[in-house]
PDB file of N, CA and C in Angstrom:
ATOM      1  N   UNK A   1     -24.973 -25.144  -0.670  1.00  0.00           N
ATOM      2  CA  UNK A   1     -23.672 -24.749  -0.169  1.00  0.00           C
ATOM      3  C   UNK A   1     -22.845 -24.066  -1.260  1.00  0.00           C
ATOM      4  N   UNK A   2     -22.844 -24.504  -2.431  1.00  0.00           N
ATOM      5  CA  UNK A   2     -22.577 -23.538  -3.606  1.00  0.00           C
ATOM      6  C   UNK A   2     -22.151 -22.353  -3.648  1.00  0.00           C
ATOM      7  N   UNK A   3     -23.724 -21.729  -3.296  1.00  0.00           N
ATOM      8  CA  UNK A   3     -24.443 -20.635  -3.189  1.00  0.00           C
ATOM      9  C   UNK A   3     -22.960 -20.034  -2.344  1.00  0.00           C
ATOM     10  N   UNK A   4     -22.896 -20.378  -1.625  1.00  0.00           N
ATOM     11  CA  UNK A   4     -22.150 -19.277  -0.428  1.00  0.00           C
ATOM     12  C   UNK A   4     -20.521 -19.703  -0.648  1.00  0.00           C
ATOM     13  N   UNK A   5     -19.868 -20.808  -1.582  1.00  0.00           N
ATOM     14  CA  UNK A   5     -18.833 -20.843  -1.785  1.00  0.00           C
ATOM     15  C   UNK A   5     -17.999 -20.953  -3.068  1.00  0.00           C
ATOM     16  N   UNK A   6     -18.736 -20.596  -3.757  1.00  0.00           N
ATOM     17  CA  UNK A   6     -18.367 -20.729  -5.234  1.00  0.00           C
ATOM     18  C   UNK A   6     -17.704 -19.221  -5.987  1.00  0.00           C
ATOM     19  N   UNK A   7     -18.092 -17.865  -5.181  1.00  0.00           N
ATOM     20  CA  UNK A   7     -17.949 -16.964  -5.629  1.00  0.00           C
ATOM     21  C   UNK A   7     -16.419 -16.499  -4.789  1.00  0.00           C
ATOM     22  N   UNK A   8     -16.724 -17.090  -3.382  1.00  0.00           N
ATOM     23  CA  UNK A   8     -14.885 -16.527  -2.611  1.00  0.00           C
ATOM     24  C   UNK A   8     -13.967 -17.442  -3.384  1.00  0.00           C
ATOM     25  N   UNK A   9     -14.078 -18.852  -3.598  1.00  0.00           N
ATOM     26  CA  UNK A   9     -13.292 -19.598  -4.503  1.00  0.00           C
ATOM     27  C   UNK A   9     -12.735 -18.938  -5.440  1.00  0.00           C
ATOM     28  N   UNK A  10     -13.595 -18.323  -6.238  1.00  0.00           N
ATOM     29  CA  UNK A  10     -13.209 -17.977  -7.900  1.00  0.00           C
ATOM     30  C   UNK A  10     -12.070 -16.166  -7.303  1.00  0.00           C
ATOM     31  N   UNK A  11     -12.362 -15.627  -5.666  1.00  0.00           N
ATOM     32  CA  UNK A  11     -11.532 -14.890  -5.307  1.00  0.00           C
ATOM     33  C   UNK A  11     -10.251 -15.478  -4.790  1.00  0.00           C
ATOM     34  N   UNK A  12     -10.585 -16.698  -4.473  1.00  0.00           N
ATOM     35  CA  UNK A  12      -8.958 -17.270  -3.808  1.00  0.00           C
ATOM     36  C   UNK A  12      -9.323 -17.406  -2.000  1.00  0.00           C
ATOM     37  N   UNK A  13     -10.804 -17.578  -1.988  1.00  0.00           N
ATOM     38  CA  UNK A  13     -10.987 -16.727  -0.396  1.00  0.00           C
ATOM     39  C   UNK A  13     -11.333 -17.841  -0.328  1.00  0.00           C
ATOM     40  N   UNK A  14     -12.288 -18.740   1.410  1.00  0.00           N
ATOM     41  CA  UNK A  14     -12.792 -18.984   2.157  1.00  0.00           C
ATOM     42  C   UNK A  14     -13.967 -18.354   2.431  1.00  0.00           C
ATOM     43  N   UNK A  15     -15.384 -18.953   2.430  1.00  0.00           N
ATOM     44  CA  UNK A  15     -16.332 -17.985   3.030  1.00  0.00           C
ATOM     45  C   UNK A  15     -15.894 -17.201   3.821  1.00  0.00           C
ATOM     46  N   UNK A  16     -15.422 -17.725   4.930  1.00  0.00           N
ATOM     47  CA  UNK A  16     -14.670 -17.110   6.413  1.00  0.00           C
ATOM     48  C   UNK A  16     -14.485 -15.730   5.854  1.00  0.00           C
ATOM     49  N   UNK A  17     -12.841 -15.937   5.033  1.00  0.00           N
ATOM     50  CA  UNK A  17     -12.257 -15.072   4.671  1.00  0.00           C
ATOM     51  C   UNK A  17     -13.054 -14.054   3.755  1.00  0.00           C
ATOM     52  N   UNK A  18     -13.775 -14.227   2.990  1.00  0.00           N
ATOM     53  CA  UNK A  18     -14.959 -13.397   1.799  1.00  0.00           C
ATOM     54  C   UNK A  18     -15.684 -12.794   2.946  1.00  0.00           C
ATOM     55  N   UNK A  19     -16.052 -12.985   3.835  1.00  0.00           N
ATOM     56  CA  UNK A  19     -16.844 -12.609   4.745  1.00  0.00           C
ATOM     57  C   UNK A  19     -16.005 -11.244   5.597  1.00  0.00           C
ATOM     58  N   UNK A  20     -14.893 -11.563   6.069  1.00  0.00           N
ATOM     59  CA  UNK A  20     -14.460 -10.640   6.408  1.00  0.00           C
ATOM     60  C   UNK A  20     -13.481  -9.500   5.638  1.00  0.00           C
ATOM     61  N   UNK A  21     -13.471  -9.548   4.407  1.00  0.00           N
ATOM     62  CA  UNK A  21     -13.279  -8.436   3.043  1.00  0.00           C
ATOM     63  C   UNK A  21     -14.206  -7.515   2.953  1.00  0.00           C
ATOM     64  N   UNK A  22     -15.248  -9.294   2.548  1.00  0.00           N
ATOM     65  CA  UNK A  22     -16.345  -7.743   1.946  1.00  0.00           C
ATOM     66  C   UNK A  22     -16.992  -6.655   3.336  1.00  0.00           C
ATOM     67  N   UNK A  23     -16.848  -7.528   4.207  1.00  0.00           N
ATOM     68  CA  UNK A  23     -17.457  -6.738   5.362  1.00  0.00           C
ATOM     69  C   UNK A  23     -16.603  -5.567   5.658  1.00  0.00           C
ATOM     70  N   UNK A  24     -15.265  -5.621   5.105  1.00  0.00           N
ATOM     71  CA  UNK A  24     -14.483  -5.073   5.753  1.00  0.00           C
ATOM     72  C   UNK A  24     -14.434  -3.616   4.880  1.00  0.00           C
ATOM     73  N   UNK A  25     -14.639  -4.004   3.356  1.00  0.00           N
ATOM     74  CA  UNK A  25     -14.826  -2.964   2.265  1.00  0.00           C
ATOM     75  C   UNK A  25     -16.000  -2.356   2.559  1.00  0.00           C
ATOM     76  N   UNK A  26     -17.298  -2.920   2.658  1.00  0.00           N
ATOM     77  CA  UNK A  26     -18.619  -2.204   3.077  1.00  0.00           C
ATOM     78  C   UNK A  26     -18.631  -1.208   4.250  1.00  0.00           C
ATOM     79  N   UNK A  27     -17.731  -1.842   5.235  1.00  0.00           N
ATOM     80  CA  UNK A  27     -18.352  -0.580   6.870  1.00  0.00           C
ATOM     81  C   UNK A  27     -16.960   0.566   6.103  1.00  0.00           C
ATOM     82  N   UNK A  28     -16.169   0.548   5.522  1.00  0.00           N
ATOM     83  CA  UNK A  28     -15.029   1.749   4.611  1.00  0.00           C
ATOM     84  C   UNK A  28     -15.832   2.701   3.731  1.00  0.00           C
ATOM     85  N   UNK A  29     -16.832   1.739   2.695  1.00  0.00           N
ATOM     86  CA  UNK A  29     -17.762   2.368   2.018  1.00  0.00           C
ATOM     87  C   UNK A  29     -18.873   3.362   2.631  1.00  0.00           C
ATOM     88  N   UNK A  30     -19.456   2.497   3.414  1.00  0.00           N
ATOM     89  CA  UNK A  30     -20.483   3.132   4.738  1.00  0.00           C
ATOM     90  C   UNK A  30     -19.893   4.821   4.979  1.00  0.00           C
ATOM     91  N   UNK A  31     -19.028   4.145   5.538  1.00  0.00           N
ATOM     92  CA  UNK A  31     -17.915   5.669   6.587  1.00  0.00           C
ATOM     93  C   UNK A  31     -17.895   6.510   5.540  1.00  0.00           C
ATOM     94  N   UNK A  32     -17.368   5.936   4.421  1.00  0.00           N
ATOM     95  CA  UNK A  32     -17.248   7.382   3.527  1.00  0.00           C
ATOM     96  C   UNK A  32     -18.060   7.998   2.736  1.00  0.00           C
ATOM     97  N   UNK A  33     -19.549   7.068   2.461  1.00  0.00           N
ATOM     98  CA  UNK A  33     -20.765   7.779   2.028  1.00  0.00           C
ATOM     99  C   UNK A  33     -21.133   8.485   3.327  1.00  0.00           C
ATOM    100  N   UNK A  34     -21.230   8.175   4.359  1.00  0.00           N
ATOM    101  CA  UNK A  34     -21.759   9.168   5.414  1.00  0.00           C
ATOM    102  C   UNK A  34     -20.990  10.491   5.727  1.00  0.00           C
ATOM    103  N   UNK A  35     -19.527  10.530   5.728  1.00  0.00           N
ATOM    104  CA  UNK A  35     -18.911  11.563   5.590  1.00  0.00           C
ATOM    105  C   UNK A  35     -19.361  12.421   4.543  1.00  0.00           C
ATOM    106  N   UNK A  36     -19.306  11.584   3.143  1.00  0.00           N
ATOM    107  CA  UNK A  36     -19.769  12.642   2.100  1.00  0.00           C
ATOM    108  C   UNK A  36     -21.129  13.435   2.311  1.00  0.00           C
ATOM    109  N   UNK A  37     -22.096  12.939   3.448  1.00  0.00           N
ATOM    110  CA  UNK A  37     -23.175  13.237   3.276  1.00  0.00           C
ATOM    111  C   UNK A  37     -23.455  14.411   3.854  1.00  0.00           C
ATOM    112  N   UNK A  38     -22.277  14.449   5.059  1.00  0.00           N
ATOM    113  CA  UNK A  38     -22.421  15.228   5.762  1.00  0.00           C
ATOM    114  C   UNK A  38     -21.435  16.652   5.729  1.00  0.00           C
ATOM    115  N   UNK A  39     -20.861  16.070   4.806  1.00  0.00           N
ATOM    116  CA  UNK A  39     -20.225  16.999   4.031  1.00  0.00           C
ATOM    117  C   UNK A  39     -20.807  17.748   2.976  1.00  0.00           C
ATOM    118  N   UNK A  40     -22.204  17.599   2.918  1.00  0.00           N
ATOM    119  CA  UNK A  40     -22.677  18.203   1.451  1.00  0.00           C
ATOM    120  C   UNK A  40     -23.288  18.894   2.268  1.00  0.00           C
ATOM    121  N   UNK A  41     -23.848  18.996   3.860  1.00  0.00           N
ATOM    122  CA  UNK A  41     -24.488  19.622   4.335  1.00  0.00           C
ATOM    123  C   UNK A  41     -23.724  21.153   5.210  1.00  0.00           C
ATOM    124  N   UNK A  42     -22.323  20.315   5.392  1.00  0.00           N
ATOM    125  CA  UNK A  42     -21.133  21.111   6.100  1.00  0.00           C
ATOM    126  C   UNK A  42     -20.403  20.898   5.559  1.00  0.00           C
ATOM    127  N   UNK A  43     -20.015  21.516   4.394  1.00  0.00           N
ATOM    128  CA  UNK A  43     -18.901  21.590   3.725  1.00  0.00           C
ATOM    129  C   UNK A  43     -17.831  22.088   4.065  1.00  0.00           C
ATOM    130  N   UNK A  44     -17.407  22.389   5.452  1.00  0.00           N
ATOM    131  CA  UNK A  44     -16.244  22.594   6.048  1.00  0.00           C
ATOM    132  C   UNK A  44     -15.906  21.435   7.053  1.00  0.00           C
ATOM    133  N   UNK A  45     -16.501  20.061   7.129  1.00  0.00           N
ATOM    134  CA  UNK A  45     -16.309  19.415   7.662  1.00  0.00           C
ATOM    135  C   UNK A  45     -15.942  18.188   6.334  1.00  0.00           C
ATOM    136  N   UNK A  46     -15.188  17.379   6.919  1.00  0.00           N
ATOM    137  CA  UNK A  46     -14.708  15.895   6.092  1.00  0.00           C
ATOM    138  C   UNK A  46     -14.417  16.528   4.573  1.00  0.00           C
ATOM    139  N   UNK A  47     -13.576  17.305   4.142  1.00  0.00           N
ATOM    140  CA  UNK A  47     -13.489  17.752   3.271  1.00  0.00           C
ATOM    141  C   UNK A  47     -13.057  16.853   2.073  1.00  0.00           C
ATOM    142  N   UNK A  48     -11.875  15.424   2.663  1.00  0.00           N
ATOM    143  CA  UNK A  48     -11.099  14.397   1.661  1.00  0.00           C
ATOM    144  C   UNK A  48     -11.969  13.387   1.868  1.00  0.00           C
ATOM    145  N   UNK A  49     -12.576  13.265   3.189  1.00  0.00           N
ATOM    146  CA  UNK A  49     -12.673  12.352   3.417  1.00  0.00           C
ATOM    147  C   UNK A  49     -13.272  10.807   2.513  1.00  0.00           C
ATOM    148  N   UNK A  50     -14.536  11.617   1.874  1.00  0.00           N
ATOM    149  CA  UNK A  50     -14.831  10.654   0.954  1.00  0.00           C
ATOM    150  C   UNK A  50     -13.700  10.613  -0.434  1.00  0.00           C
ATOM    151  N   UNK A  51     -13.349  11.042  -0.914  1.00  0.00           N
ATOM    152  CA  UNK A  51     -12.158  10.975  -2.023  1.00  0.00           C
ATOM    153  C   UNK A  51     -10.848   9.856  -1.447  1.00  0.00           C
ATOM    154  N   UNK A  52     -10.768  10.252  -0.106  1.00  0.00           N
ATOM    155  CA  UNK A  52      -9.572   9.724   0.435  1.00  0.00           C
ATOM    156  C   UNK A  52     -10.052   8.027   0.606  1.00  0.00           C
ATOM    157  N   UNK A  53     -11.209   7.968   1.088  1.00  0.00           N
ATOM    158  CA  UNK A  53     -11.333   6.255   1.166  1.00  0.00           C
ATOM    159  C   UNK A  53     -11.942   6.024   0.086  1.00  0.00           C
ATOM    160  N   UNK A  54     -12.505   6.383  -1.133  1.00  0.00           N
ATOM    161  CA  UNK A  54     -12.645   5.703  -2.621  1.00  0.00           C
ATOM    162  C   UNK A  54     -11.187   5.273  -2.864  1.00  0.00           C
ATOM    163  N   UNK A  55      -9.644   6.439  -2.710  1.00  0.00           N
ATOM    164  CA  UNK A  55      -8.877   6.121  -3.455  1.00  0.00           C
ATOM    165  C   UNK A  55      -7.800   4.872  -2.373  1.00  0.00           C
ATOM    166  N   UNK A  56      -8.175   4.704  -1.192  1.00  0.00           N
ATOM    167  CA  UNK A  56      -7.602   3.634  -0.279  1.00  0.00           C
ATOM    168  C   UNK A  56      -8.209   2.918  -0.675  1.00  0.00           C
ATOM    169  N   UNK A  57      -9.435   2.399  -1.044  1.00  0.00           N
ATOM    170  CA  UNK A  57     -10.668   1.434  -1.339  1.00  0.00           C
ATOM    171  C   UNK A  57      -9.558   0.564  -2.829  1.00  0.00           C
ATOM    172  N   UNK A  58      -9.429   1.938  -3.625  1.00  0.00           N
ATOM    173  CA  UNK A  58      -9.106   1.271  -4.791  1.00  0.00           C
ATOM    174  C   UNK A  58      -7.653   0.823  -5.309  1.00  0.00           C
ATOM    175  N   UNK A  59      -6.853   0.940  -4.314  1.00  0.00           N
ATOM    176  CA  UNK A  59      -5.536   0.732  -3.946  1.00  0.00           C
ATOM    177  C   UNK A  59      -5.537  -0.578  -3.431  1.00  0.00           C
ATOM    178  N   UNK A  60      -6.193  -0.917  -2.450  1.00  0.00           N
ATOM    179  CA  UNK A  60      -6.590  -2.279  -2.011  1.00  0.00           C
ATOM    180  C   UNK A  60      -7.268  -3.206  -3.194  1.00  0.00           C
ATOM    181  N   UNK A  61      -7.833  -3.298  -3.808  1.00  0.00           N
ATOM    182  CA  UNK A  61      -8.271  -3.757  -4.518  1.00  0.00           C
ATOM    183  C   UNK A  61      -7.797  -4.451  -5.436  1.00  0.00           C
ATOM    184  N   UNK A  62      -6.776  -2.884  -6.243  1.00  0.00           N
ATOM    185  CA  UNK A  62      -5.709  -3.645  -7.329  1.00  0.00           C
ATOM    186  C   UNK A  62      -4.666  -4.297  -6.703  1.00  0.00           C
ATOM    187  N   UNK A  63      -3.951  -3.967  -5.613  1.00  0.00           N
ATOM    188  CA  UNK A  63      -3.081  -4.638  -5.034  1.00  0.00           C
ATOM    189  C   UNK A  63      -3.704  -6.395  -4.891  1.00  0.00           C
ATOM    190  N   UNK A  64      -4.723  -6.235  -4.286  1.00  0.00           N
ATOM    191  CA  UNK A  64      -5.254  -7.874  -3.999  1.00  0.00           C
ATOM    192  C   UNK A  64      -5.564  -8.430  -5.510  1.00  0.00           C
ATOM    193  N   UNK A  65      -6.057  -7.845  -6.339  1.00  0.00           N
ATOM    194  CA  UNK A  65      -6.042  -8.645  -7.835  1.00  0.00           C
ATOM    195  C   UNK A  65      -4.606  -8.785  -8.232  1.00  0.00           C
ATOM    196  N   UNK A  66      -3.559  -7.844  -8.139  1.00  0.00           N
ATOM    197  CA  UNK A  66      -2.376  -8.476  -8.758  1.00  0.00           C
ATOM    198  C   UNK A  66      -1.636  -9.543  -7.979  1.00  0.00           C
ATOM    199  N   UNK A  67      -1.477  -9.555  -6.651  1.00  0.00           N
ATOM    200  CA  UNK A  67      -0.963 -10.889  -5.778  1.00  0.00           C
ATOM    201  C   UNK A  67      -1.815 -11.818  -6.570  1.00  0.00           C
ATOM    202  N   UNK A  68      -2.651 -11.612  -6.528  1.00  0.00           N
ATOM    203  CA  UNK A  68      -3.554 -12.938  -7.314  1.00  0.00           C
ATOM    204  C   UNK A  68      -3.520 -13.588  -8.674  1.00  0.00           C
ATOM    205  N   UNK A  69      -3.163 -12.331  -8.908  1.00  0.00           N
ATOM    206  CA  UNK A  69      -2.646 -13.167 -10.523  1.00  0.00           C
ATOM    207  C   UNK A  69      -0.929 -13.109 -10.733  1.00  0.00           C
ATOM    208  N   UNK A  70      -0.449 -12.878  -9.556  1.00  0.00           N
ATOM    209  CA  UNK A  70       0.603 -13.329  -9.396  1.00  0.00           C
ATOM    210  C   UNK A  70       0.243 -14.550  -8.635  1.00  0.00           C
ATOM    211  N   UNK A  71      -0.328 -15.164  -7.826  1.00  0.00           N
ATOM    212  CA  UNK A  71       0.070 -16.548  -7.565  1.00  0.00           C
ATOM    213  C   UNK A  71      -0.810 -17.542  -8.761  1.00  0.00           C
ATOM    214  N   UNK A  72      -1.395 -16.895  -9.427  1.00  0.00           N
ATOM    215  CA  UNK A  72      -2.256 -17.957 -10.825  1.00  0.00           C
ATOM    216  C   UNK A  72      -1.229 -18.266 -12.094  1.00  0.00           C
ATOM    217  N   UNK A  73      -0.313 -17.029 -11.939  1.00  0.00           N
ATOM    218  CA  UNK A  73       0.298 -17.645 -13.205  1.00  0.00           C
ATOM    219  C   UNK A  73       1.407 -18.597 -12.796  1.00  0.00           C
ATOM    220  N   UNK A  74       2.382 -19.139 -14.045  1.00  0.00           N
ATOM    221  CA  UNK A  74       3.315 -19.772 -14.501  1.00  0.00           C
ATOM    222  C   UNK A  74       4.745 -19.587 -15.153  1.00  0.00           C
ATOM    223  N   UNK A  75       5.590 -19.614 -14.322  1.00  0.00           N
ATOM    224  CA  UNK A  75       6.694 -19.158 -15.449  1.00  0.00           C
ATOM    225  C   UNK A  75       7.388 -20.192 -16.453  1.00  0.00           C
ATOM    226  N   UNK A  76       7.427 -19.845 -17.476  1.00  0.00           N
ATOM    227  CA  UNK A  76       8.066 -20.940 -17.523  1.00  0.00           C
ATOM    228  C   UNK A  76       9.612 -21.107 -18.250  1.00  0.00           C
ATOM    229  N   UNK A  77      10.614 -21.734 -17.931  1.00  0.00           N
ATOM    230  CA  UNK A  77      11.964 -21.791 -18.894  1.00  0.00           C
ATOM    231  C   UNK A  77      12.202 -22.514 -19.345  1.00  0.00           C
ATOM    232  N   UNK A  78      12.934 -21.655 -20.657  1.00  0.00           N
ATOM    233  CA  UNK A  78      13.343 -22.623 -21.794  1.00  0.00           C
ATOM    234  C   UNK A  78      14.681 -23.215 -21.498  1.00  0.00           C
TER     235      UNK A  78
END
């Protein structure tokens, strides 16, 4: 059981929840390698498209690491 909960933990997740991220980042990834692909073939078709979901991809990302280390830290007063 480890195996499948030790790694969303150390994200702040729930399998549940890890489950529906990464799934959710992968079919984004998917979409936009296939656009690119088909864009190398028709280069007048999906022109951003792959650029545009790397840089949504990576917007999400840092946003969810900084909430996160905004709820890990501590303030503290003197």
């Amino acid at each position: 059981m480890k195996l499948f909960t030790q790694h969303p933990a150390s994200v702040g997740e729930s399998y549940t929840e890890h489950l529906g991220v990464a799934s959710h980042f992968g079919l984004r990834m998917i979409g936009g390698g296939v656009a690119a692909l088909i864009h190398g073939v028709l280069p007048f078709l999906f022109t951003t498209t792959g650029s545009r979901t790397i840089t949504a991809l990576h917007a999400e990302i840092v946003a969810k690491r900084a909430h996160e280390t905004e709820q890990r830290s501590v303030e503290f007063v003197i």
